[in-house]
Structure formats: structure tokens, C-alpha cells
Protein backbone atom coordinates (compact mmCIF):
# COMPACT_ATOMS: atom_id res chain seq x y z
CA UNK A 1 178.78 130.37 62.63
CA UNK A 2 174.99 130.60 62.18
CA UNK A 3 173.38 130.83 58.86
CA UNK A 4 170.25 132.79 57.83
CA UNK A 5 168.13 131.14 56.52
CA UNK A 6 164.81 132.70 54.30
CA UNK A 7 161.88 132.94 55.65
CA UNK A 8 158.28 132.53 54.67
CA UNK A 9 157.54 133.78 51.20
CA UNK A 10 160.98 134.48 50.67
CA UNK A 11 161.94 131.53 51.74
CA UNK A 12 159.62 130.09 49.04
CA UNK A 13 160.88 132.78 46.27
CA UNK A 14 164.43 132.05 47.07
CA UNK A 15 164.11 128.67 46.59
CA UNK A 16 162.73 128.91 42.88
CA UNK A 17 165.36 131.02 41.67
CA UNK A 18 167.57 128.63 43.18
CA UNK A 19 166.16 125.93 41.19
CA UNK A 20 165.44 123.69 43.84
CA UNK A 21 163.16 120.96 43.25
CA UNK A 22 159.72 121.63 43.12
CA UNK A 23 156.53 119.42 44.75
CA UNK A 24 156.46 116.43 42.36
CA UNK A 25 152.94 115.85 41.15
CA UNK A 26 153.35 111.78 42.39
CA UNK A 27 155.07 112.79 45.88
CA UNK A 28 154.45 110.31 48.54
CA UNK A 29 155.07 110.94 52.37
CA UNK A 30 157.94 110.99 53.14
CA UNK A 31 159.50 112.41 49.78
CA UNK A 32 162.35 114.39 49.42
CA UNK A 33 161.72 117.32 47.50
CA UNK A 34 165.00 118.95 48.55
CA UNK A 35 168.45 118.96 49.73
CA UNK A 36 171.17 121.78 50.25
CA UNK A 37 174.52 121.55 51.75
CA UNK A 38 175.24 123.05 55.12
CA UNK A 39 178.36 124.83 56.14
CA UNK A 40 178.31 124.12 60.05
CA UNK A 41 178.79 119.82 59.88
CA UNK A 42 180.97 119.07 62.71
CA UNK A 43 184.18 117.40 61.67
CA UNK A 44 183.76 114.11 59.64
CA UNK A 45 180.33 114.55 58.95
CA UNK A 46 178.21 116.52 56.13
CA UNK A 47 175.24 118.45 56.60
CA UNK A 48 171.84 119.09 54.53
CA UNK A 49 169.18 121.60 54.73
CA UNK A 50 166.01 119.34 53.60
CA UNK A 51 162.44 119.74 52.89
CA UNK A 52 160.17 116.99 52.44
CA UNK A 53 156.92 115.71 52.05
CA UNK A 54 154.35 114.54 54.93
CA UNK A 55 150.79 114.61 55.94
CA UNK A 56 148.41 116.83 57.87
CA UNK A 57 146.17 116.36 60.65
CA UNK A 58 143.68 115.40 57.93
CA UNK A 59 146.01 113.50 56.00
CA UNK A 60 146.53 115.63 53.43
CA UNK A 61 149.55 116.56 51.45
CA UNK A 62 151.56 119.17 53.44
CA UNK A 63 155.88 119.89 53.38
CA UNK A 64 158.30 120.52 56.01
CA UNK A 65 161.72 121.55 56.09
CA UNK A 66 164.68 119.97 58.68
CA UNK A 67 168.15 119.09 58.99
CA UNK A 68 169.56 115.84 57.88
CA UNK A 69 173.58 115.09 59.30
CA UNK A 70 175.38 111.75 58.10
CA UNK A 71 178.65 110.89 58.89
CA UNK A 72 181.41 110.28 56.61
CA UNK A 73 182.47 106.86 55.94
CA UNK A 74 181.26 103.36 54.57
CA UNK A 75 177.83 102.27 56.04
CA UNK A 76 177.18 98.93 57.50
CA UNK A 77 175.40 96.42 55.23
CA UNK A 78 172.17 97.10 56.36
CA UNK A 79 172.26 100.74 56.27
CA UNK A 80 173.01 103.62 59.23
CA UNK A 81 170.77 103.55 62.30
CA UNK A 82 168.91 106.91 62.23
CA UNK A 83 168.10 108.65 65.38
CA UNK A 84 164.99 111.56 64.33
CA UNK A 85 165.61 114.67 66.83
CA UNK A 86 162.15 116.68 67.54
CA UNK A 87 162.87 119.82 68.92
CA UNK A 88 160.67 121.95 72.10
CA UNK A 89 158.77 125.02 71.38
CA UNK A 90 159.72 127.72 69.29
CA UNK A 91 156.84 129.44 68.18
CA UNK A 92 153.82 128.87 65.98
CA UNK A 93 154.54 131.34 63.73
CA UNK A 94 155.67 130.26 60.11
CA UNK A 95 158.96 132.23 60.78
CA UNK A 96 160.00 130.48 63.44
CA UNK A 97 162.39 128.31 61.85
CA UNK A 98 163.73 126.09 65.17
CA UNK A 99 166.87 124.53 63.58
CA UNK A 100 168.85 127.67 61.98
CA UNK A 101 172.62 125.88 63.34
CA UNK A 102 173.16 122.61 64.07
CA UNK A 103 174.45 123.13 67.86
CA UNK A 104 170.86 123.45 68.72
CA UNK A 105 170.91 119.45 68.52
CA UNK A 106 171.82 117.96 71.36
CA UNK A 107 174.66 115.65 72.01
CA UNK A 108 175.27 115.50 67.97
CA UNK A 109 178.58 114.84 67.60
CA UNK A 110 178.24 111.74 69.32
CA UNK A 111 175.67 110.66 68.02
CA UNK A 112 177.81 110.67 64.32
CA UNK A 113 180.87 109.46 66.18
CA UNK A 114 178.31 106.15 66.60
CA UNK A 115 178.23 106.26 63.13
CA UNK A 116 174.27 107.14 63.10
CA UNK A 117 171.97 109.39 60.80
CA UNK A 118 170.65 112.48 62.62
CA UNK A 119 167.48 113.56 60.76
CA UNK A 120 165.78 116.61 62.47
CA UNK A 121 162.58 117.96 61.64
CA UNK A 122 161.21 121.67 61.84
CA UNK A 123 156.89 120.33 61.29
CA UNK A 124 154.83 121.80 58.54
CA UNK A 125 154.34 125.44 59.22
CA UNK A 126 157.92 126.37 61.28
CA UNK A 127 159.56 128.07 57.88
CA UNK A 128 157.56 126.40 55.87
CA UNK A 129 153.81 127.55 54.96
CA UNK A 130 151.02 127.26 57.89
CA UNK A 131 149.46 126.62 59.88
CA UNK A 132 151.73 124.79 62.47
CA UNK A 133 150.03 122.04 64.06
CA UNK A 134 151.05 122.77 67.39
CA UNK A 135 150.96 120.15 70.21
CA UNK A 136 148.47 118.04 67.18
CA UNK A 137 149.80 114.45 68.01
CA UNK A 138 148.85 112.80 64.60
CA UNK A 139 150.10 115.50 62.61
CA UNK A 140 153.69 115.88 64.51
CA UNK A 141 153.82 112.66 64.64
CA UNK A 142 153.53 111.87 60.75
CA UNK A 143 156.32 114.84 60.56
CA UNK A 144 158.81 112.66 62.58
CA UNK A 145 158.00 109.47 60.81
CA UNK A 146 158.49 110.81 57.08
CA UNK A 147 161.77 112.89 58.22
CA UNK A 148 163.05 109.07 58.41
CA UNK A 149 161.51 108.70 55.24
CA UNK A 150 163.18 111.66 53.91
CA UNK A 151 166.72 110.40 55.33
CA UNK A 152 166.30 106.68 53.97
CA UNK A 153 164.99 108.52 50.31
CA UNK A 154 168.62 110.33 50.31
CA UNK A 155 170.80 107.97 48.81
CA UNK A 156 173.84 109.77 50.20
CA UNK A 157 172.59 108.66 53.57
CA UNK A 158 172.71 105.16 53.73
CA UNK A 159 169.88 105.19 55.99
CA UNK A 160 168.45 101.58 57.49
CA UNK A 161 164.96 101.21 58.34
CA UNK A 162 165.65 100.68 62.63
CA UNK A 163 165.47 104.35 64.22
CA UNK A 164 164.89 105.84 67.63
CA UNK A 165 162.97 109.14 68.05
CA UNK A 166 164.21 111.54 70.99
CA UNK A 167 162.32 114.78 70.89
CA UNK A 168 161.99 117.42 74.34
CA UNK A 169 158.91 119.16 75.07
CA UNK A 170 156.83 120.04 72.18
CA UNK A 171 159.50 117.36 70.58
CA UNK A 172 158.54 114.61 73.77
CA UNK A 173 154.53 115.23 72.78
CA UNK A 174 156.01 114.14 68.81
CA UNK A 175 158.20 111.44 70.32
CA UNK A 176 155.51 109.71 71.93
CA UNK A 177 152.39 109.82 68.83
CA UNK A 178 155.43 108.42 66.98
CA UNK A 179 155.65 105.07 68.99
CA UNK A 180 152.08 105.20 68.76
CA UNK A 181 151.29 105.75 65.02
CA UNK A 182 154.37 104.30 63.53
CA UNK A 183 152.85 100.78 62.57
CA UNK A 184 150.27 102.29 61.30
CA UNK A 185 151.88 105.10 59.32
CA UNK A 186 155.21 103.73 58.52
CA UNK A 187 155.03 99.97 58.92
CA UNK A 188 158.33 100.02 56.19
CA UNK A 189 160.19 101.15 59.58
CA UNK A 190 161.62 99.50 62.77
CA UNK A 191 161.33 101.88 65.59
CA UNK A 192 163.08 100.91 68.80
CA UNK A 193 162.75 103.33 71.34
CA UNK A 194 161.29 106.89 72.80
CA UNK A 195 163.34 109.11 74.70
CA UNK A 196 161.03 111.45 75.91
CA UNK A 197 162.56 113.97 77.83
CA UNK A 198 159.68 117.05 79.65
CA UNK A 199 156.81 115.12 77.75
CA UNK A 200 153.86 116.83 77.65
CA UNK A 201 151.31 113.69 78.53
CA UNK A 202 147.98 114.78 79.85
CA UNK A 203 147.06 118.29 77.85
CA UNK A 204 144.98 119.96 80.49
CA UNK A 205 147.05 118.52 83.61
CA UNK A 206 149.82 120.09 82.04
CA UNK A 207 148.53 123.27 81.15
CA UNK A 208 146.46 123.34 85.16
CA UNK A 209 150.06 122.68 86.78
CA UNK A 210 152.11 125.40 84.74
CA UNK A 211 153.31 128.42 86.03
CA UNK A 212 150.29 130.93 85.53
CA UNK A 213 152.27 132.84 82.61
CA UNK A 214 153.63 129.79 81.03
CA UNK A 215 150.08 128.76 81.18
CA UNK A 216 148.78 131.30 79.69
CA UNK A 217 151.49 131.63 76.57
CA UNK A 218 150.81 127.30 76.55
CA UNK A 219 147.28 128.19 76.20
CA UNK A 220 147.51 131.38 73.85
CA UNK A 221 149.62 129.05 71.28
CA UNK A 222 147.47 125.93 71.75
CA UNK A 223 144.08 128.22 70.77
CA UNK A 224 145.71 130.24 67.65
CA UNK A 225 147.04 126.74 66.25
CA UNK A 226 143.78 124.84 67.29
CA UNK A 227 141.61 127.37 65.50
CA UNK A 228 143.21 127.55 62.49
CA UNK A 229 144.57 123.67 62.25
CA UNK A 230 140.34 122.25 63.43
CA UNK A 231 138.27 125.29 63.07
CA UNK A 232 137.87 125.85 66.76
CA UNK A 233 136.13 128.97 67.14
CA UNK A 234 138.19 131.65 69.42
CA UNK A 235 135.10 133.23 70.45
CA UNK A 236 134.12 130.26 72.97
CA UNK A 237 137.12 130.88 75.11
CA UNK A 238 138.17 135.01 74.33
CA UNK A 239 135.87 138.20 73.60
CA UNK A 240 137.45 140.24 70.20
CA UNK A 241 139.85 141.80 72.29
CA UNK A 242 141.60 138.98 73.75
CA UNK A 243 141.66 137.37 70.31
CA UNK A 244 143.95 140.26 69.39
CA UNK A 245 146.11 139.74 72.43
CA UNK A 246 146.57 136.00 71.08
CA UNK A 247 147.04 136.94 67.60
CA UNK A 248 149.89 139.36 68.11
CA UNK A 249 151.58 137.53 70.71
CA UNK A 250 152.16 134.43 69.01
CA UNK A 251 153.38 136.04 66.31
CA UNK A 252 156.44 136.07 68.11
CA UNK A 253 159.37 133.22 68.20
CA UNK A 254 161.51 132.20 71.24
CA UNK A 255 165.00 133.66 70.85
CA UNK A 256 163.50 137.32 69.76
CA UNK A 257 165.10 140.06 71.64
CA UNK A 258 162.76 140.45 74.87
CA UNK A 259 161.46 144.34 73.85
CA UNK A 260 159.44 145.89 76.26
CA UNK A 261 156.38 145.83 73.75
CA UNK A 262 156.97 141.51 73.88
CA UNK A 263 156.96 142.30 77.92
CA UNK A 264 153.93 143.45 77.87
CA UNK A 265 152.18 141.43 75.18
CA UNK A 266 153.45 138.09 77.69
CA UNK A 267 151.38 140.42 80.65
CA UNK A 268 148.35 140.88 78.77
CA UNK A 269 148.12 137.18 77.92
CA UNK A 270 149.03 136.27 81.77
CA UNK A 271 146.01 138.77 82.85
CA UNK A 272 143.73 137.35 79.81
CA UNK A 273 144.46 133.92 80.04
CA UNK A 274 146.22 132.53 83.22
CA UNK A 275 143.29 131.49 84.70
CA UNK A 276 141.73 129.88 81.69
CA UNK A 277 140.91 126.11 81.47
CA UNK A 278 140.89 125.07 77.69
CA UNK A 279 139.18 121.41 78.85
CA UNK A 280 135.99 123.10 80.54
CA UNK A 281 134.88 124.60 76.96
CA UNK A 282 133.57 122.88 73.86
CA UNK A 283 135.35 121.82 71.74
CA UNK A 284 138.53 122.60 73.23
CA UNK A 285 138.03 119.85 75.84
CA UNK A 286 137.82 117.03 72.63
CA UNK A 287 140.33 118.31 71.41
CA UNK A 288 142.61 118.42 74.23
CA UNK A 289 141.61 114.76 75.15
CA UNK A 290 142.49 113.67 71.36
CA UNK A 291 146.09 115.09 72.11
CA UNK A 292 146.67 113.60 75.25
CA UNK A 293 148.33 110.50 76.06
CA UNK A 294 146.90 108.58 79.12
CA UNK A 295 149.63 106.34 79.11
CA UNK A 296 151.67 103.49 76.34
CA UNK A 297 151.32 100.18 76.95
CA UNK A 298 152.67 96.43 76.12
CA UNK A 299 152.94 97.33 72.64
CA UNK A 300 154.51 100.34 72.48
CA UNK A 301 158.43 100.78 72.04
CA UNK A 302 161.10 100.83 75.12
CA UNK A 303 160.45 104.07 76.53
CA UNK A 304 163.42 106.64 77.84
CA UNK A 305 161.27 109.56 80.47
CA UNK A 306 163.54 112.28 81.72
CA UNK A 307 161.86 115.12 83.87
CA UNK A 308 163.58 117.74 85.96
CA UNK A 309 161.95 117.98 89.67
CA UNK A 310 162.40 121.77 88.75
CA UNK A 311 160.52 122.41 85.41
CA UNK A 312 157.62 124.63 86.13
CA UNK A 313 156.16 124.16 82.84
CA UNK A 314 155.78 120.50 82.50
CA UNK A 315 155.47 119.03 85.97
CA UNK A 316 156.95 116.21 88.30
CA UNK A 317 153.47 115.17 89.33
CA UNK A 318 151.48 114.91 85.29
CA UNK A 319 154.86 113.25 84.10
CA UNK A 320 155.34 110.47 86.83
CA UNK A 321 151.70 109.65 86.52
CA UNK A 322 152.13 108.89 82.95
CA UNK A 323 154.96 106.82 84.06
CA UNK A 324 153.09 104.77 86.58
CA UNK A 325 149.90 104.77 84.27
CA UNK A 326 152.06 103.11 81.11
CA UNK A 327 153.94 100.30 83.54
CA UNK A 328 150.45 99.30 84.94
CA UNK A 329 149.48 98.58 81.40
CA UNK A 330 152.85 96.44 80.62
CA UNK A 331 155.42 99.41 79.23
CA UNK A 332 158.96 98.65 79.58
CA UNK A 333 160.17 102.06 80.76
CA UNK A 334 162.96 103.83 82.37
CA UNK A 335 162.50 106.86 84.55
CA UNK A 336 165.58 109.26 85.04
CA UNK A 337 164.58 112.37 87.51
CA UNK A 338 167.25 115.59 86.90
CA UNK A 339 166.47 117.80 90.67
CA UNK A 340 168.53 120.91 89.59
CA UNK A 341 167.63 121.68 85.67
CA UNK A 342 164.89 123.76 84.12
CA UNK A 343 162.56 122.33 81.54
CA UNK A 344 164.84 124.64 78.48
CA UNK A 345 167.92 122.79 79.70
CA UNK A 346 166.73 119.66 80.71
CA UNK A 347 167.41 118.37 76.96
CA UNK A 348 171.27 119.40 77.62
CA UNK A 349 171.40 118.33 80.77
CA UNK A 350 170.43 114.25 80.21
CA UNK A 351 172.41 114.03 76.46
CA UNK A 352 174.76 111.84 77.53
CA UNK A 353 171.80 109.58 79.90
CA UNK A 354 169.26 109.85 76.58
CA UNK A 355 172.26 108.98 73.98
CA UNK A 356 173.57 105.80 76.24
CA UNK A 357 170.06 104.50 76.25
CA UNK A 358 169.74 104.74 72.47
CA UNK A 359 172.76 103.00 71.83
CA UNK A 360 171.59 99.73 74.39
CA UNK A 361 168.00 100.15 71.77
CA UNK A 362 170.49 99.92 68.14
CA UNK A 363 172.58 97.06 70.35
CA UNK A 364 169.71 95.12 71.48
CA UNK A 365 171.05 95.30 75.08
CA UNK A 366 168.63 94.12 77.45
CA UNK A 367 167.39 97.57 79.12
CA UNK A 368 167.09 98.73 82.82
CA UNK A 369 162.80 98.49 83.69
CA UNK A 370 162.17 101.35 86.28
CA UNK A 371 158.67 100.03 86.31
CA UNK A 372 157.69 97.56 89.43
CA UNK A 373 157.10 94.07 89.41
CA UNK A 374 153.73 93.02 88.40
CA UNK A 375 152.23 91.86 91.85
């Protein structure tokens, strides 16, 4: 059964009459600032609604709300492993609230029959206050690391410090800045694999290879977040009334009923924008190049890539050059190709694949290297 959840300023009003905690003045990343029971645990499990405290592009103070699903039972000595779910695009919009039931999480009742913390974060500015950082490494990246935070803060979780983060899409993009920033960031926690399944890699690849109108909504959702989250001025790319195209399509979240005013507002950006290449304009090509990841290395974590032959939005070709680029530099990676899936199923599709390989990563099983011998 789903549950509604509030949303923006309601969501904000609804929580003070509920007398949930408020920001503590000494919060830290990583801070839990709130926890509700949910209704829809799966069997032998219980469920929380959580919002906690993490950091902006900037580094500032900023929240964000997830989910946060333990199973029942007495935890091993050193705590639960904790596997941190980052979900694909949903919207930019602070309404768009990804994770409203917990069947949007892939493979999660095995992952608690395994006896492991699911911690899933919605990023600063999905039902919590804006803007959403969209496709901003650092800052989704800080969101994934201080949702384990959040899980190991929550005494009822029993959360140890070793995780794996698994994220698709939008989520793959957060995935991956994790592996990177995580010493850095969070040097308290022991991350031991990405599984990054349709991983945006190389920004304006990606966006060049889409289908023309997934470009275009890509690009029309990259340029609203980008000028609000770094001040990049709309103007370079779109005269006043293609701003206006942007700004009232990506008000918008996937899963609203396809109207025939949404129809045409997804037509308007195709004719606007489908042709438009954010890295030929200042400073959308900086910024795009300061999202992008040319490849992990030696030093990065095991790395899980899934991609669909099929997806149209993030493509065979940017994806297996990624691949190639991170075992040249010493990566230990595994490559799994799906022919016949979609990039919005492709998550679904390699569960079982994704959930195998992060069970080898908590086991310390030695791990099938896709990458060639070093010649």
C-alpha cells in the first residue's frame, strides 16, 4: 500500500506539529534529525522514514530525507553491513519525493534476508527544501556517505562501519563520487564496493549520445539545477523564452500522469534544446568537466558496471569507455552487459547479478576482474 507522504512546506509544517526533532544547533553530517516508522517493511524487517543532516556542494549545512530498513534480529558483533541504495532520476523539483514505498528498492528483501541495513537516500532538495543538486558529484556524493552516517547514528540499527553503495542512473553518477570522496569525507567508514548500474561517466558524451528528447529533458534539468546550485547564468545557453520552457517543465516529476499539456512541454524542450551542447558554452563546459568521471583507478573500490546494449539514454559506447579507461589505470572491475532491457529497468533487471556481487564484497571473496591482463 503506498503512503503519502507531505510535501514541501507542508511537509515542513507537518513535521512541527508532529513534534519531530528539529535541526540541532551542534548537528554534524551525517546527523539524524529524524525517524518515523513505516507501515510497508516487508516481513521480519522494520522500516523508518528519516531525515538527516549532510553537506552541500559548498559544504555547507543542508538536510535530506530517505528510507532506512533493518532487519529484525540480533546483529553480529561488529554491527550490520549496510548497503546505501541511490535511486535514478525523478525530477528536480522539491516535490519529487523518489522513495514514497519501499518496492521502489530493488531486490530488498534479500538484501534483509542477508541480514544487511538498507539505507536509501532521497538528496537535499527531493522533498526536502532546494535546490536539488542534480547530477553535482560532490554534493550527491556527501548525501550517500552521511545516509550511512544517519543509519550507524540510529541505535536501533546496529549499523557497522563496512558498506557498499549501489545506486542506477542519477544513483550510478552518486555511486561512483562516493568511492571517490569517501576517504576524504567519511574516513570513519569502510566502503567495499560500487555497483554502478547505467552510470552516467562522461557528462557531455552522455548527453551527445542520448536520444534527442532525452537529451534535451537531460539538458533542461542539468541547466535549471546548475543555475540555481553554481549561479550559471541561463541566458548563455536560452533567450527568456526558452528559460520559461525549462522552468515549467522541470517542474514536473517522473510518475505524473502524462497530460497532454506535459506532452507538449517535453516537445517544446526537444525543439528548444535537442540540439544543444552544454560543453561548447562557458561555464557550462567547467562545470560539466567537474562532474564527469574520466575513469577510477588503483585506489578506488571493486567496481560492479551493468549497462543494457539497449538504453538510449546512457549509452553502450560512453559506458564501456569508462570501463576500459578505469582498468588501464589499475581498477579491479567487473562488466555485466544486459542486450534486451531499457535504462528504467535495467536496475530490476541485474538485482539478483548486483546483490551476488555485494555479498562476495561483505565476504571478502576474491572477485571476477573483467579487466585484461596488464601487457
Amino acid at each position: 500500500m503506498e503512503m503519502a507522504f507531505p510535501r514541501g512546506l507542508a511537509w515542513m509544517l507537518w513535521v512541527a506539529m508532529c513534534g519531530v526533532a528539529s535541526l540541532p544547533a551542534a548537528a554534524e553530517p551525517g546527523q539524524l534529525l529524524s525517524a518515523r516508522p513505516m507501515n510497508d517493511a516487508p516481513a521480519g524487517a522494520n522500516a523508518w522514514r528519516i531525515r538527516y543532516e549532510t553537506t552541500d556542494v559548498d559544504g555547507d549545512r543542508t538536510q535530506s530525507s530517505g528510507v532506512l530498513v533493518v532487519p529484525e534480529g540480533a546483529a553480529p558483533p561488529g554491527g550490520r553491513e549496510v548497503v546505501a541504495w541511490a535511486h535514478g532520476t525523478v525530477g528536480i523539483d522539491s516535490s519529487c519525493t523518489p522513495i514514497r514505498t519501499l518496492d521502489q528498492i530493488p531486490g530488498l528483501a534479500d538484501m534483509l534476508a542477508r541480514g544487511w541495513v538498507v539505507v536509501a537516500t532521497d538528496y537535499p532538495g527531493l522533498g526536502t527544501r532546494g535546490p536539488h543538486a542534480y547530477l553535482v558529484g560532490d554534493a550527491a556524493a556527501a548525501a550517500v556517505l552521511d545516509s550511512v552516517r544517519a543509519a550507524r547514528n540510529f541505535a536501533q540499527a546496529h549499523a557497522g562501519q563496512r558498506f557498499v553503495a549501489w545506486g542506477h542512473s542519477q544513483g550510478a553518477h552518486a555511486a561512483l563520487f562516493s568511492g571517490r570522496r569517501a576517504l576524504a569525507y567519511a574516513p570513519e567508514l569502510q566502503i567495499l564496493g560500487i555497483a554502478a548500474v547505467s552510470p552516467p561517466t562522461e557528462l557531455a558524451e552522455n548527453m551527445k549520445q542520448a536520444d534527442v528528447t532525452v537529451r534535451a529533458v537531460l539538458t533542461a534539468f542539468t541547466a535549471e539545477s546548475w543555475s540555481k546550485v553554481y549561479g550559471a547564468d541561463l541566458s548563455t545557453i536560452a533567450d527568456r523564452t526558452t528559460q520559461g520552457v525549462i522552468e515549467r517543465a522541470t517542474r514536473a516529476c517522473e510518475g505524473d500522469r502524462l497530460s497532454a499539456a506535459a506532452l507538449l512541454r517535453v516537445l517544446r524542450l526537444r525543439l528548444r534544446l535537442g540540439n544543444l551542447d552544454l560543453s561548447g558554452h562557458a561555464p557550462w563546459d567547467a562545470l560539466m568537466a567537474r562532474n564527469s568521471l574520466n575513469a577510477l583507478d588503483a585506489a578506488s573500490p571493486p567496481l560492479l558496471i551493468v549497462q543494457s546494449d539497449g538504453d538510449k539514454l546512457v549509452t553502450s559506447p560512453v559506458t564501456r569507455g569508462f570501463f576500459e579507461r578505469s582498468c588501464q589505470r589499475g581498477a579491479v572491475a567487473r562488466y555485466v552487459s544486459l542486450p534486451d532491457t531499457g535504462h528504467a529497468t535495467t536496475a530490476i533487471a541485474s538485482a539478483n547479478d548486483a546483490i551476488g556481487w555485494i555479498a562476495q564484497r561483505f565476504s571478502a571473496q576474491p572477485m571476477q576482474n573483467d579487466c585484461p591482463d596488464p601487457i
